[in-house]
Protein backbone atom coordinates (compact mmCIF):
# COMPACT_ATOMS: atom_id res chain seq x y z
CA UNK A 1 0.00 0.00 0.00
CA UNK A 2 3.03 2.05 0.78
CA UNK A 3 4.03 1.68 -2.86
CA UNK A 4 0.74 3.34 -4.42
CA UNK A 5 0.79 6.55 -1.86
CA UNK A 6 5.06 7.34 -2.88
CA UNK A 7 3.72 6.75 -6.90
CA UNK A 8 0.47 8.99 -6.47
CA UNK A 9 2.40 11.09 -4.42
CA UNK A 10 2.91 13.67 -6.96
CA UNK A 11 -0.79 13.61 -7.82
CA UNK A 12 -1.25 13.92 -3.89
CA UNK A 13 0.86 17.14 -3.98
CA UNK A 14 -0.87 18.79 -7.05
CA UNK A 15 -4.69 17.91 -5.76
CA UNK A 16 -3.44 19.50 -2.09
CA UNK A 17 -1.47 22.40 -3.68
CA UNK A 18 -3.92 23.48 -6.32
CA UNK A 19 -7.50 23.01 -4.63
CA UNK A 20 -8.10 26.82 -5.12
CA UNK A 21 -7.22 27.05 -9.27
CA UNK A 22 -3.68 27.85 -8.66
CA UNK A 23 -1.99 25.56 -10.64
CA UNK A 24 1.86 27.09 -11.03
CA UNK A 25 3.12 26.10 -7.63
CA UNK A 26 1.11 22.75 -7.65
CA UNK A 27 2.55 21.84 -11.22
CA UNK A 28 6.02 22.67 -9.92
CA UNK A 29 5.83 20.77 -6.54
CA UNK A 30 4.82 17.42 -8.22
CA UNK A 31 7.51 18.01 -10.76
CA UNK A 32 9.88 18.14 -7.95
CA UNK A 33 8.54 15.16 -6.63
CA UNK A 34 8.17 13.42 -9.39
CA UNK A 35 11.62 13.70 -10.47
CA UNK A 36 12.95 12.45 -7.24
CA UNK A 37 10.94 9.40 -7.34
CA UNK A 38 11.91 8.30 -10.69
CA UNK A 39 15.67 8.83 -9.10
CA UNK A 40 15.13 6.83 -6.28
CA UNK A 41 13.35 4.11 -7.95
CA UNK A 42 15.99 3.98 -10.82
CA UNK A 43 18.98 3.54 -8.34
CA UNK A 44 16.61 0.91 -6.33
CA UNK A 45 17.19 -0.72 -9.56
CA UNK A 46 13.31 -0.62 -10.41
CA UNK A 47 13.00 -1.14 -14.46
CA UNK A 48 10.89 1.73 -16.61
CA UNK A 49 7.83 -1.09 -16.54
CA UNK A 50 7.60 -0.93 -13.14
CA UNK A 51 7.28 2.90 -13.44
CA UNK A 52 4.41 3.52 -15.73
CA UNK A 53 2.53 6.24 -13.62
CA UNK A 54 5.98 7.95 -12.28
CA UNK A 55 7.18 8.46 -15.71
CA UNK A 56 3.52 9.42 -17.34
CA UNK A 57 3.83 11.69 -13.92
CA UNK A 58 6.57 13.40 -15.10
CA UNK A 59 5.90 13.83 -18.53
CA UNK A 60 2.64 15.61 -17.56
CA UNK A 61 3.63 17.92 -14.48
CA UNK A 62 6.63 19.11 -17.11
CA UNK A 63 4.45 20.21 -19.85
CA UNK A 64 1.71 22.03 -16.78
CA UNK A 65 4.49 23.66 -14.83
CA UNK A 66 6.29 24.60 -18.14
CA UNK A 67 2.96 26.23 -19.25
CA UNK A 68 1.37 27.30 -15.82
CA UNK A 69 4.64 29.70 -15.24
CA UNK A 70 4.18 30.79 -19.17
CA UNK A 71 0.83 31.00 -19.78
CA UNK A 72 -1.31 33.61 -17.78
CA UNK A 73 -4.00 32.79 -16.77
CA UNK A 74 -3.36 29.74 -15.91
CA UNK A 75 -3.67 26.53 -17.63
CA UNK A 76 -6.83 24.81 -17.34
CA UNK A 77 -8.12 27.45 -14.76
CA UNK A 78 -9.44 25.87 -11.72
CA UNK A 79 -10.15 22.51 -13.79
CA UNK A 80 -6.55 21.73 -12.91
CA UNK A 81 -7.08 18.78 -10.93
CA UNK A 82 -9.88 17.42 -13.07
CA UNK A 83 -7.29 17.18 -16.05
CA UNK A 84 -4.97 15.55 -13.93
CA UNK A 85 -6.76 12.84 -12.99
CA UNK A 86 -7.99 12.74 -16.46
CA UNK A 87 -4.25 12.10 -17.70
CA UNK A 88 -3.99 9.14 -15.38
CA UNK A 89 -7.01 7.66 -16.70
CA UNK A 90 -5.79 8.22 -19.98
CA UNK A 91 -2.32 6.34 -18.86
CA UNK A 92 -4.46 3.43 -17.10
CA UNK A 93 -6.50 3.10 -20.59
CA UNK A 94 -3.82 3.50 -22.64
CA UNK A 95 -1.71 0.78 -20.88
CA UNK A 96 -5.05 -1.09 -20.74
CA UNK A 97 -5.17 -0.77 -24.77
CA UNK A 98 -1.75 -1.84 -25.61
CA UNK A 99 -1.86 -5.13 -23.41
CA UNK A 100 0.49 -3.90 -21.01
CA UNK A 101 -1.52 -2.94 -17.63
CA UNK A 102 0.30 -0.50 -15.52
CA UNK A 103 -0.24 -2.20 -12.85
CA UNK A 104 2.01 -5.62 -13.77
CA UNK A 105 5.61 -4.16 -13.35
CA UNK A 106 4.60 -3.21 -9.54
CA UNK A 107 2.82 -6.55 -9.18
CA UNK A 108 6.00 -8.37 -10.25
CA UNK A 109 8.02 -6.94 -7.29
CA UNK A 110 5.77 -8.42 -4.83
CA UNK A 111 5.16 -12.16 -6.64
CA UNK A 112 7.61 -14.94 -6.92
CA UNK A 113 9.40 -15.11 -10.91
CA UNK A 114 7.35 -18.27 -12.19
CA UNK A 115 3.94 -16.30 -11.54
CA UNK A 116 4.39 -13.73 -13.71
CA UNK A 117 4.19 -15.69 -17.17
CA UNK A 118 0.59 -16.88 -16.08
CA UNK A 119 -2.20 -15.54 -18.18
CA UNK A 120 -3.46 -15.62 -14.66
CA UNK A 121 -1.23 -12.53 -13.22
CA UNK A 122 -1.92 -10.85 -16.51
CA UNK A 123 -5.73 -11.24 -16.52
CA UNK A 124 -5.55 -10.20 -12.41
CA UNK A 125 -3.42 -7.12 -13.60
CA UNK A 126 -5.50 -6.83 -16.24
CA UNK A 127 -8.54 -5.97 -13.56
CA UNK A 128 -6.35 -4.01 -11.04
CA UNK A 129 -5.51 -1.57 -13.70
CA UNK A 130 -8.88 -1.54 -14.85
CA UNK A 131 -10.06 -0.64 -11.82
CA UNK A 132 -7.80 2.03 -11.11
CA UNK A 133 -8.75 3.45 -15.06
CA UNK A 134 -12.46 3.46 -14.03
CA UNK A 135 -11.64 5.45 -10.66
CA UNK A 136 -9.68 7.75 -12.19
CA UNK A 137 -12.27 8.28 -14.94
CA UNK A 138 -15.24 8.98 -12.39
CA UNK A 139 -12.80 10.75 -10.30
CA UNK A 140 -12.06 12.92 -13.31
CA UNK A 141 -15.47 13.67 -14.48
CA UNK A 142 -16.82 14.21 -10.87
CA UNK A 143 -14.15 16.77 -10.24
CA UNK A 144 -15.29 18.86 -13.35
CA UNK A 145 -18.81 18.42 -12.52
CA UNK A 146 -18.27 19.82 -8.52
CA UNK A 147 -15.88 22.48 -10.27
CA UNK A 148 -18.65 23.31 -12.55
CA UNK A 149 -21.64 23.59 -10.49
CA UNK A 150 -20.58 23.75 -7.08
CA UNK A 151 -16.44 25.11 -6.91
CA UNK A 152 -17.12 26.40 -3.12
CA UNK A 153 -17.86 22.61 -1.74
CA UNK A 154 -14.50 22.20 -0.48
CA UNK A 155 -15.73 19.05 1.17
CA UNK A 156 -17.06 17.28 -1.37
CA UNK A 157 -14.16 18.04 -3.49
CA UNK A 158 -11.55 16.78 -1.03
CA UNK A 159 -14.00 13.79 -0.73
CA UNK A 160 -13.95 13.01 -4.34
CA UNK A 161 -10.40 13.05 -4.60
CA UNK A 162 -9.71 11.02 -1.64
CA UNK A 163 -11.94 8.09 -2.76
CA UNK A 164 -10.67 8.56 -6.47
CA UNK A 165 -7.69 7.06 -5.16
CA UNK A 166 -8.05 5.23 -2.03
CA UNK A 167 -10.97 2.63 -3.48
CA UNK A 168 -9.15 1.81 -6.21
CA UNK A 169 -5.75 1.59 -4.01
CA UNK A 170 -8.07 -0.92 -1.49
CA UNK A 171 -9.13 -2.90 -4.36
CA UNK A 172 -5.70 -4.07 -5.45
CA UNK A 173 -4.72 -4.53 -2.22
CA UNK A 174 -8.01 -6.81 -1.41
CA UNK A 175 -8.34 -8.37 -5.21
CA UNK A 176 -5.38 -10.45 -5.50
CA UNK A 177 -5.80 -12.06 -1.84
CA UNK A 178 -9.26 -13.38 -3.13
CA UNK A 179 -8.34 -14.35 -6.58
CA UNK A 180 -5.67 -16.22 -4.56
CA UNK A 181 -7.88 -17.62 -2.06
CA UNK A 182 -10.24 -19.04 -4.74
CA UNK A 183 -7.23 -20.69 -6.83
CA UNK A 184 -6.39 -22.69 -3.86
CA UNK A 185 -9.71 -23.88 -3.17
């Protein structure tokens, strides 16, 4: 679980730092912490699979700080955080699309070497990342919606960005413990 909150935790940083449509010091904060991530997991020897979100992190947090310090007003306004989230659905599709969930390079640091050939770990992957593209969809689209129609409900906003990422993070945690429990029965 510790794993998911230091990957999302440049997303963590932007949602808490832009809440209020200021999205300069927000973009450049996750930037930071993006980059250090991807450092420490490179010298942890962690391969680029295994870092779909940190790198798809970085590549997006460049391109908004690069524009949020160029571009007045601000890019995306005070849809910042709905875009965000919207990128990492995009990532969890896209991996989703190409056969490659996100999700299996961090899997295979936790499972033993003769698991992860299985169509089994794939399909399980498969589900996890699925899950997480689904959550960040909804978490996406409500974010626009609250910014839309209700911008002051500080609340509910804070509420839809904590469950955006804490059901899906509870589902992989809980998913392959039953899909575990069922193969051995």
């Amino acid at each position: 679980m510790l794993r998911y909150v230091l990957t999302f935790l440049p997303w963590i940083a932007f949602a808490v730092l832009s809440t209020n449509g200021e999205a300069r010091f927000g973009a450049a904060a996750a930037l930071l912490v993006a980059i250090v991530l991807l450092a420490v997991d490179r010298r942890a020897g962690r391969g680029w699979d295994e870092m779909v979100i940190e790198l798809s992190s970085g590549a997006f947090f460049a391109g908004l700080a690069l524009a949020a310090f160029t571009v007045t007003p601000a890019p995306f306004g005070e849809y910042g955080p709905a875009v965000s989230v919207a990128w990492l659905a995009l990532t969890a599709w896209g991996s989703l699309a190409i056969g490659k969930p996100f999700t299996l390079g961090i899997a295979r640091r936790t499972t033993a070497p003769e698991v992860h050939a299985t169509p089994m770990f794939h399909r399980v992957n498969a589900v996890i990342t699925a899950v997480w593209a689904v959550g960040f969809t909804l978490n996406a689209v409500g974010l626009a919606l609250l910014f839309a129609f209700a911008p002051h409900a500080t609340a509910a906003i804070i509420a839809v960005k904590v469950c955006g990422f804490a059901l899906p993070a509870l589902f992989t945690v809980r998913y392959p413990r039953i899909v575990r429990a069922r193969y051995a029965a």
